[in-house]
Each structure stands twice: as structure tokens, then as C-alpha cells.
Protein backbone atom coordinates (compact mmCIF):
# COMPACT_ATOMS: atom_id res chain seq x y z
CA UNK A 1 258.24 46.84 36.37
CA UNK A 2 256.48 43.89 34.97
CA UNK A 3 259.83 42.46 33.60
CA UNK A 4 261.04 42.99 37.49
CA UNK A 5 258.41 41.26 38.46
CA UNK A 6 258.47 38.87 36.57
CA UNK A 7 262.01 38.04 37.40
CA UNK A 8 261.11 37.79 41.26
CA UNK A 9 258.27 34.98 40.27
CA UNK A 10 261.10 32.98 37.95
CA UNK A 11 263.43 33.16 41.08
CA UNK A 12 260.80 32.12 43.66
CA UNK A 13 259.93 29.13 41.04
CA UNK A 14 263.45 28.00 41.22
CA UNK A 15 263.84 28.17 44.57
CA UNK A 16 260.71 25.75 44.50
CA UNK A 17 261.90 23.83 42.10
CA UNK A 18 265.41 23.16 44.13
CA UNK A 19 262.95 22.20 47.14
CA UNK A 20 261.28 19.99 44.82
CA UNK A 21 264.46 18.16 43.16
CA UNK A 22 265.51 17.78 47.16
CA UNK A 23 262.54 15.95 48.04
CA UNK A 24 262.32 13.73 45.09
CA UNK A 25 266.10 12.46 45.77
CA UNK A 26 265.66 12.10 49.30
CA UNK A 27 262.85 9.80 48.49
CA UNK A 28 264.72 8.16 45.89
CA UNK A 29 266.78 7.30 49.13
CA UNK A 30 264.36 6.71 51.26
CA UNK A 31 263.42 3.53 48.56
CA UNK A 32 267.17 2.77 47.95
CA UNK A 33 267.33 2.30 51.84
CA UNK A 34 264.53 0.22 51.91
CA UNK A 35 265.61 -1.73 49.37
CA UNK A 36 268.90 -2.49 50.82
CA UNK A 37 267.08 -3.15 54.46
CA UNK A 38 265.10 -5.68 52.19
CA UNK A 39 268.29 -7.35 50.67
CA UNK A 40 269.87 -7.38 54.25
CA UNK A 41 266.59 -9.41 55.93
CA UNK A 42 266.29 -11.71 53.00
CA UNK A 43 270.62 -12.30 53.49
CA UNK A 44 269.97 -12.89 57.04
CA UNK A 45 266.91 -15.13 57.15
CA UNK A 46 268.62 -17.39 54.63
CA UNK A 47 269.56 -20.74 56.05
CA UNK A 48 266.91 -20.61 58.76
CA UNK A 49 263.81 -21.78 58.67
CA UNK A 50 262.33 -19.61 61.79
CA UNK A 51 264.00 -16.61 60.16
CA UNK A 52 262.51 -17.51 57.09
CA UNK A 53 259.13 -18.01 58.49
CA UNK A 54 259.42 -14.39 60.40
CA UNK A 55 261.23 -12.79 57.50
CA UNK A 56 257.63 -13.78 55.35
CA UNK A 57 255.49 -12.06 57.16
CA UNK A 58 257.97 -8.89 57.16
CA UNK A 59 258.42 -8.78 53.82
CA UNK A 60 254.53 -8.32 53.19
CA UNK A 61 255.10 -5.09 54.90
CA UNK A 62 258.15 -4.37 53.25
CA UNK A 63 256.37 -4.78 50.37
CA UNK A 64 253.31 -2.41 51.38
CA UNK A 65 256.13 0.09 52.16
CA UNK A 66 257.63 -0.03 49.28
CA UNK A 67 254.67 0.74 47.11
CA UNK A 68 253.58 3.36 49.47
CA UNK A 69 257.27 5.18 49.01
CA UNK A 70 257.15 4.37 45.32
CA UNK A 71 253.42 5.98 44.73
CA UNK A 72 254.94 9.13 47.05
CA UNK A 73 258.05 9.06 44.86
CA UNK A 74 255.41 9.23 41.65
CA UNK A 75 253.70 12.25 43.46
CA UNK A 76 257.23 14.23 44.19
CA UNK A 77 258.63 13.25 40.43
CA UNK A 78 255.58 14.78 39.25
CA UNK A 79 254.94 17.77 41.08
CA UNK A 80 258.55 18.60 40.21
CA UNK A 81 257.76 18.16 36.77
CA UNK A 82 254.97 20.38 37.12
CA UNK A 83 256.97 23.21 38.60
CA UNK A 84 259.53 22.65 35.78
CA UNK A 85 256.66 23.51 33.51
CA UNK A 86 255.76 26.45 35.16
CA UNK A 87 259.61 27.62 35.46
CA UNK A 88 259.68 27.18 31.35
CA UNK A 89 256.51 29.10 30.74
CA UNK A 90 257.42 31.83 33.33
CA UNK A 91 261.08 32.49 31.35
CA UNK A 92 258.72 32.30 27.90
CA UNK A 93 256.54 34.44 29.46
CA UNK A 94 259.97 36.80 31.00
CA UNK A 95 261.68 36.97 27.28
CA UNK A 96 258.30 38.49 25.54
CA UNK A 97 258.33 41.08 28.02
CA UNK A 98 261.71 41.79 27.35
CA UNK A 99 261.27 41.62 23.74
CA UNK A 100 258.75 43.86 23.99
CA UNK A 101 260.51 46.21 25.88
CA UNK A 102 263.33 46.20 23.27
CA UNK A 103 260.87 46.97 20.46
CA UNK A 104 258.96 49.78 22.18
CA UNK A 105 262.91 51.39 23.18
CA UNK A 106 263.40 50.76 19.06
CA UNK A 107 260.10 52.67 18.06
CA UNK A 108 261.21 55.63 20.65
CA UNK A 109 264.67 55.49 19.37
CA UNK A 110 263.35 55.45 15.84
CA UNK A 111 260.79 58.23 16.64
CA UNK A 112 263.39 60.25 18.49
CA UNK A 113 265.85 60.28 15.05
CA UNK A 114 262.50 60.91 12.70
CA UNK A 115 261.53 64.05 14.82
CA UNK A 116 265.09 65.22 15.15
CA UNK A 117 265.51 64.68 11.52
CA UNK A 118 262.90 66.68 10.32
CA UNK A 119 263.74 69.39 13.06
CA UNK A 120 266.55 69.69 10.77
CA UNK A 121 264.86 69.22 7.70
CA UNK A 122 262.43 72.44 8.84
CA UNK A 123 266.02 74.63 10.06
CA UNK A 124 267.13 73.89 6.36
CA UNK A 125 264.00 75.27 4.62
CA UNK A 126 263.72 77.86 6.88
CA UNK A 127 267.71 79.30 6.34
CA UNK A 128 266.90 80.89 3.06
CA UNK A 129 263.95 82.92 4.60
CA UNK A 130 266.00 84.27 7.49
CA UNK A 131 268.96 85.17 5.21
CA UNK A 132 266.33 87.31 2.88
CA UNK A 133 266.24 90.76 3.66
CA UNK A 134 263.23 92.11 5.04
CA UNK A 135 261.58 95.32 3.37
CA UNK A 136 262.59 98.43 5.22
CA UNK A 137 265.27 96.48 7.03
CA UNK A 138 268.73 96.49 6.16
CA UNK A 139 270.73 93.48 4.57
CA UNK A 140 272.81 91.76 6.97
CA UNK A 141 276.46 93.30 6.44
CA UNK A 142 275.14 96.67 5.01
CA UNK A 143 274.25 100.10 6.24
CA UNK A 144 271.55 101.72 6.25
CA UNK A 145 270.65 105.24 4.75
């Protein structure tokens, strides 16, 4: 049950973690585009001076843009690596259950072949007494008088 369970929590965390890793690279692209809408303007205002003049005061705001994508980028990267983290200590936390499991089904097993040995242990020692004859009973294979 808690192995079960514990399963379920590993599989939400990767589902999470997929969410995560999708986020992270779509604002990887999100900068990437902005970096190549950045390389386009500068291309363009090249050559002329009212571009140029224009293309300064845009890039400012490029420039605020950019930081604000990188610092969200930071955030994403981050709280991926954080569910990363959690998905390691939740299949840590998966295998001890299951390695507990396996020893407790080795101690049953164990104590399953102890009782059944001395079960046969006790049949042994107690042959000789039922193949004694009794007093005032016949011995097995005999008549009596």
C-alpha cells in the first residue's frame, strides 16, 4: 500500500517535472526570440541615423525585457531543479520501502521453513513413541489373545 502509494506520488512528480522542463525551454525561446528580434533591429537601424536614434531608445527596453525573461528563466531553471530533487528523494524514499518489503517477505519466508522444519523435527521424535506398543494393546501386525 505505501509502496503503491508511493509510486502514484513519483508519477505525479514526473508529470510535474515534464511541465517544468516545458516551461523552462519555452522560455529559453522566448529569450532566443528576443535575442534574434534584437539582432534584427540593430541589422536594420544600421546605416541610418533616425533608425539609429529610434532603435536607442528601443533597445533600453529590449534590454529591460531581456533581464526580466532572464530572471523568469532563473525562477523556471530552478523550480525545475527543485522538483528534480524531490523526484530523487521520492525514488530513495520508493526503493527503502521496497527493500523493506523484500526483507520482511525474507523473515516470513525464513520463519515459514524454521516452523515447518521443526514440525518435522517434532513428527521424527514423535515416530518411535507411536510405533511402541501400548500396555494392554496389541503390537501393530499381531493378534491378540
Amino acid at each position: 500500500m505505501l509502496i503503491r502509494l508511493a509510486r502514484q506520488e513519483a508519477d505525479a512528480r514526473r508529470v510535474a517535472l515534464a511541465a517544468a522542463e516545458r516551461d523552462r525551454l519555452a522560455q529559453e525561446a522566448a529569450i532566443a526570440a528576443q535575442d534574434a528580434l534584437l539582432a534584427s533591429e540593430t541589422q536594420r537601424a544600421r546605416g541610418d541615423a533616425a533608425e539609429m536614434a529610434l532603435w536607442s531608445v528601443w533597445l533600453r527596453a529590449a534590454e529591460r525585457q531581456r533581464r526580466r525573461l532572464t530572471l523568469e528563466l532563473r525562477r523556471r531553471a530552478m523550480a525545475e531543479e527543485a522538483l528534480r530533487e524531490e523526484l530523487r528523494d521520492n525514488f530513495a524514499h520508493l526503493k527503502r520501502l521496497e527493500l523493506a518489503l523484500e526483507q520482511h517477505q525474507r523473515a516470513d519466508k525464513l520463519a515459514a521453513a524454521r516452523k515447518a522444519e521443526q514440525r518435522a523435527e517434532e513428527l521424527e521424535r514423535l515416530k518411535p513413541l507411536a510405533s511402541r506398543p501400548v500396555a494392554g494393546r496389541a503390537a501393530p501386525g499381531r493378534a491378540s489373545p
